[in-house]
N, C-alpha and C. Protein backbone atom coordinates (compact mmCIF):
# COMPACT_ATOMS: atom_id res chain seq x y z
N UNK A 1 28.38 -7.67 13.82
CA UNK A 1 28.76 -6.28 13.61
C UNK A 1 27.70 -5.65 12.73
N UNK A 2 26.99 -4.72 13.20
CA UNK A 2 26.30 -3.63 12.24
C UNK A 2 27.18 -2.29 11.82
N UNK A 3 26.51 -2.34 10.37
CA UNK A 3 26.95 -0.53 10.10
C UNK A 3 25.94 0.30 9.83
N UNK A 4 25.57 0.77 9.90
CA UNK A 4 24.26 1.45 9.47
C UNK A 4 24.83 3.36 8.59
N UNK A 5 23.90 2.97 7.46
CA UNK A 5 24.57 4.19 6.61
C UNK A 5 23.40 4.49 6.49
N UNK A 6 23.42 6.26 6.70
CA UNK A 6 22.59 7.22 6.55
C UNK A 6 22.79 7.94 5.43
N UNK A 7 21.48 8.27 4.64
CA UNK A 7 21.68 8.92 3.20
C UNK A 7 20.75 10.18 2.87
N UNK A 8 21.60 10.99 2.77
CA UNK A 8 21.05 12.16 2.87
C UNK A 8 20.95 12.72 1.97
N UNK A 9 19.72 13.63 1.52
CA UNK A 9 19.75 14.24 0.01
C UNK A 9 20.73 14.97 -0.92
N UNK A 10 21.51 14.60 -1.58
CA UNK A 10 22.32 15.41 -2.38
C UNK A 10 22.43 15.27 -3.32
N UNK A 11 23.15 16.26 -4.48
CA UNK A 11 23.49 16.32 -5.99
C UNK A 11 23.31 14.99 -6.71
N UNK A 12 24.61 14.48 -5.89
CA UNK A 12 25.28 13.64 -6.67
C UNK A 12 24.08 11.95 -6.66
N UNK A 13 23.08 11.99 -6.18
CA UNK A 13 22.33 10.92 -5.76
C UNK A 13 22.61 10.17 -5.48
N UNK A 14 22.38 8.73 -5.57
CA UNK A 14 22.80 7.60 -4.88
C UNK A 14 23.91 6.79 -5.41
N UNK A 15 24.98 6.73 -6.68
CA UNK A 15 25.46 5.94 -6.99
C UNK A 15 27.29 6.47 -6.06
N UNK A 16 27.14 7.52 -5.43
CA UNK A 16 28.30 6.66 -4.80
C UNK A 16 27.87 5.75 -3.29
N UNK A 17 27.00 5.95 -3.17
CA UNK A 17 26.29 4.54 -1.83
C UNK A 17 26.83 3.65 -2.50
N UNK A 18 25.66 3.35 -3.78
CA UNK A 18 25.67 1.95 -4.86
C UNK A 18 27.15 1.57 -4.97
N UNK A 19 28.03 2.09 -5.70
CA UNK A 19 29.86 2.57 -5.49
C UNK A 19 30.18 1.74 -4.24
N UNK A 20 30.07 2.30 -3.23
CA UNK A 20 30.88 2.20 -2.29
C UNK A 20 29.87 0.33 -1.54
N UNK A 21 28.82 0.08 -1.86
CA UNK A 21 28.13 -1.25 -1.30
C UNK A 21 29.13 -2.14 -2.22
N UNK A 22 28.91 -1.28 -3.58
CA UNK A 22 29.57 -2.97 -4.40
C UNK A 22 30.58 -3.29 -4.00
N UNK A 23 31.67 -1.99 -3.76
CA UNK A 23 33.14 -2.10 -3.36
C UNK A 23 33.16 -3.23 -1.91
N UNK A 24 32.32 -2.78 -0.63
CA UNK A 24 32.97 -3.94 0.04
C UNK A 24 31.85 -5.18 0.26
N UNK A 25 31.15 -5.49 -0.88
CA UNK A 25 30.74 -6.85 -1.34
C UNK A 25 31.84 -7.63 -1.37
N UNK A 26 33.25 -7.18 -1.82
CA UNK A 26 33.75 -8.00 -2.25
C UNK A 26 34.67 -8.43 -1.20
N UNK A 27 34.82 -7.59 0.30
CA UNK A 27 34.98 -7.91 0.97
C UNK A 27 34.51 -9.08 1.93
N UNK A 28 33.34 -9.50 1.73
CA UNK A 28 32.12 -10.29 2.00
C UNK A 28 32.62 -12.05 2.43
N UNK A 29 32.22 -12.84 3.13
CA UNK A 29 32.72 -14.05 3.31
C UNK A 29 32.01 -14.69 2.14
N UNK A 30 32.28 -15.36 0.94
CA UNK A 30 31.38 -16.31 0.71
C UNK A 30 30.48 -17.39 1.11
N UNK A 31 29.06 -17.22 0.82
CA UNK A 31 28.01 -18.35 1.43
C UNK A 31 28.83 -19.86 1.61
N UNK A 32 28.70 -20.29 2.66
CA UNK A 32 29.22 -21.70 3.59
C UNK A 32 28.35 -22.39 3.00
N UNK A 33 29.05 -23.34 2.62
CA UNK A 33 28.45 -24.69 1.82
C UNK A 33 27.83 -25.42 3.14
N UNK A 34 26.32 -26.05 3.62
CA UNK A 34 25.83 -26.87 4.42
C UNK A 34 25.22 -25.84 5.08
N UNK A 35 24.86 -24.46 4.76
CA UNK A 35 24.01 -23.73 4.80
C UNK A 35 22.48 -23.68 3.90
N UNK A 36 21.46 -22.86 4.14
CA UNK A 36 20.37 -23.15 3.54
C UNK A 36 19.68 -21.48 4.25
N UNK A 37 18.87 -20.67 3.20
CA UNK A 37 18.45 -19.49 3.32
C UNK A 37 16.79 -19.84 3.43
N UNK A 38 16.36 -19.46 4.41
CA UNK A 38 15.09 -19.67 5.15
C UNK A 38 14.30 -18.58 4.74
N UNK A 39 13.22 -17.96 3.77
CA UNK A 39 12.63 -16.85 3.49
C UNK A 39 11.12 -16.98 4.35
N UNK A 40 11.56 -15.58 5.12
CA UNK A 40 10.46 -15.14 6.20
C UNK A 40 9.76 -13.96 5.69
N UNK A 41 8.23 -14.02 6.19
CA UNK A 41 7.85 -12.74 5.73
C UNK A 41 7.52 -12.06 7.09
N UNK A 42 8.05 -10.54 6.94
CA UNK A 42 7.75 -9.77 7.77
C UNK A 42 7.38 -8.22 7.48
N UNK A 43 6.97 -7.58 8.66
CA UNK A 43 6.15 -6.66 8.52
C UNK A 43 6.54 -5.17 8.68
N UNK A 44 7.12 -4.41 7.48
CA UNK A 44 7.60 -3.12 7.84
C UNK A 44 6.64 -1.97 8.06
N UNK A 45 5.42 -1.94 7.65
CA UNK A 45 4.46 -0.98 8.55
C UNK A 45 3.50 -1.95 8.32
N UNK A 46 2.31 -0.98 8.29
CA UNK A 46 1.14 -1.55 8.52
C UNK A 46 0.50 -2.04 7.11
N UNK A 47 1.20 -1.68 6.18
CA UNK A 47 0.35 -2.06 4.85
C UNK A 47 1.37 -2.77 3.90
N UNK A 48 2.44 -2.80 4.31
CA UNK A 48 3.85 -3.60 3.72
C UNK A 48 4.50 -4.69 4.57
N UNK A 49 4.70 -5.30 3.75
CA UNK A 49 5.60 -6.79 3.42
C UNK A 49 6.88 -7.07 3.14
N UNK A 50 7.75 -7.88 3.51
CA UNK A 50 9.03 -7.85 2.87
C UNK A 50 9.58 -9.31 3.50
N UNK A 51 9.96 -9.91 2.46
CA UNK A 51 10.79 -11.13 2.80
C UNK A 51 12.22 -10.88 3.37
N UNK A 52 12.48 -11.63 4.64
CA UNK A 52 13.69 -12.01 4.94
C UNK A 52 14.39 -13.19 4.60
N UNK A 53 15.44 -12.80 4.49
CA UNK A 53 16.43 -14.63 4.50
C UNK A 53 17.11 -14.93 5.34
N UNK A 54 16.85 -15.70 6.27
CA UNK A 54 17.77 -16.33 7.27
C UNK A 54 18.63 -17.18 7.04
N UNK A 55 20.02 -17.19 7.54
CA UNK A 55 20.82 -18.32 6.91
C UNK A 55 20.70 -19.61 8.16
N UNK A 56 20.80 -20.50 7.73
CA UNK A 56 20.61 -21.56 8.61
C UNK A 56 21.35 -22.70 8.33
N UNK A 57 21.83 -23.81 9.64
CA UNK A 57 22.87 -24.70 8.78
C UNK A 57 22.02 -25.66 8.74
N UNK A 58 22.77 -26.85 7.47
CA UNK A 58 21.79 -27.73 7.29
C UNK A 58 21.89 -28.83 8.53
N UNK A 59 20.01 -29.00 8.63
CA UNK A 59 20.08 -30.29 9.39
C UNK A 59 20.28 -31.53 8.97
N UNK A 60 20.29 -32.76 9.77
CA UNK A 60 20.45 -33.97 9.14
C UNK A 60 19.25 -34.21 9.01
N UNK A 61 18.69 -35.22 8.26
CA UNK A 61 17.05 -36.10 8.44
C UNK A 61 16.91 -36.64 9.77
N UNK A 62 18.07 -37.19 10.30
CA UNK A 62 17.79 -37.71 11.76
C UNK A 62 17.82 -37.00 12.72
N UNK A 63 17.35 -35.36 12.72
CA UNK A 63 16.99 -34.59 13.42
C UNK A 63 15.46 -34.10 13.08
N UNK A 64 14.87 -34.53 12.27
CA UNK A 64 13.47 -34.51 11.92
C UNK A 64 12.86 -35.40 12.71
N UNK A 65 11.62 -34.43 13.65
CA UNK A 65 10.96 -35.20 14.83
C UNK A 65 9.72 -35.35 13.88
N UNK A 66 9.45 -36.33 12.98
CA UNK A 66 8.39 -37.00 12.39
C UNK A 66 8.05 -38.78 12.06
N UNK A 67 6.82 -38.78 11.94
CA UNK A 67 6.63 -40.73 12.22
C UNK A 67 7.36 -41.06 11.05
N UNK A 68 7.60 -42.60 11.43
CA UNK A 68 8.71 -42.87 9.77
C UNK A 68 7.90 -42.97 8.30
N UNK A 69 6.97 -42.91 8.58
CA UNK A 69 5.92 -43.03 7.38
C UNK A 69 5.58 -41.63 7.02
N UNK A 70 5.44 -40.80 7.74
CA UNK A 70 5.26 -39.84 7.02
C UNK A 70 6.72 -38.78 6.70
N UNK A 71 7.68 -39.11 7.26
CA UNK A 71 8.74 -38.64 7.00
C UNK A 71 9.26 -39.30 5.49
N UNK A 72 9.42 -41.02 5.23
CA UNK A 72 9.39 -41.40 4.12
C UNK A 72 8.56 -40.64 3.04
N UNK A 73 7.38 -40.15 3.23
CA UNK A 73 6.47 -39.87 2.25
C UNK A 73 7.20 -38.45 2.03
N UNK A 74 7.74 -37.20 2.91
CA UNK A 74 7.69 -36.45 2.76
C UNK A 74 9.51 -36.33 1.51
N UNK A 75 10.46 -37.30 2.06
CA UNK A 75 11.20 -37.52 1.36
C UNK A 75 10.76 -37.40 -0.20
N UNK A 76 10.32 -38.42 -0.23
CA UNK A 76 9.92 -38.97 -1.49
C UNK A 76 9.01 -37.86 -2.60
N UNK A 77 8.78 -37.15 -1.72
CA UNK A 77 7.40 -36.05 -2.21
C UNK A 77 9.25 -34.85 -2.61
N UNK A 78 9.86 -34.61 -2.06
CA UNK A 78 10.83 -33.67 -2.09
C UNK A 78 11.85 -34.09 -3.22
N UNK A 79 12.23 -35.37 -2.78
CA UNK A 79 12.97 -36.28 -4.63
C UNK A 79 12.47 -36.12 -5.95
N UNK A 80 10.91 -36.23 -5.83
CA UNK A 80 9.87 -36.06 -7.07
C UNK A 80 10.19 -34.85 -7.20
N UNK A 81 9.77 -34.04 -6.36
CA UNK A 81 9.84 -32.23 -6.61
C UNK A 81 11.36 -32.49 -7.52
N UNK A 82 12.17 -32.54 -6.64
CA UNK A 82 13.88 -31.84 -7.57
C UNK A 82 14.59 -33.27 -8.36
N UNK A 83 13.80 -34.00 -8.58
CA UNK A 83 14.10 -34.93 -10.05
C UNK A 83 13.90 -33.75 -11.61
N UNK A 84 14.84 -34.67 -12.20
CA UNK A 84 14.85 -33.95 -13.62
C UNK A 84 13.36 -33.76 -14.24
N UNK A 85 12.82 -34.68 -13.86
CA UNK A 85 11.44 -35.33 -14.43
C UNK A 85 10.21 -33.78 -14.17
N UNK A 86 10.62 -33.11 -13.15
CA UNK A 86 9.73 -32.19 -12.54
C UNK A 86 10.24 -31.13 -12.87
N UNK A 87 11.34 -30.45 -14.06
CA UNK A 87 11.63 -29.58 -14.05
C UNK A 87 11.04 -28.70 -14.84
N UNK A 88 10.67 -27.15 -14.75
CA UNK A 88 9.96 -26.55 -15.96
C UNK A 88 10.57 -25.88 -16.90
């Protein structure tokens, strides 16, 4: 489902938009646990940038099409990363 809200110049400026987004935030499903947000960059004109987030569910490792050696390594390289040991 899309909504698309159009905002048009007036007095009162933007905080009843702001108002009315927070209000049905809370309507909102909470993020699904075994999900994972994928940040894409894409291109809104010609001289701008903007990250997307895709939600995506998580895969297993045994859906990773890589040799076992370098899949081990890449593990292991990802444990090091988010060990306590590596934190700043």
């Amino acid at each position: 489902m899309l909504l698309e809200i159009t905002c048009y110049p007036t007095f009162t400026g933007t905080k009843p938009i702001i108002d009315f987004l927070d209000h049905v935030r809370g309507f909102a499903d909470p993020p699904k646990a075994g999900t994972t947000v994928v940040y894409r960059p894409f291109r809104v004109n010609s001289s701008y940038w903007r990250w997307k987030g895709i939600r995506r569910p998580v895969r297993s490792l045994a859906s990773v099409a890589l040799e076992a050696k370098k899949k081990d390594a890449v593990i292991a390289d990802l444990t090091k990363y988010l060990s306590v040991e590596c934190e700043r």
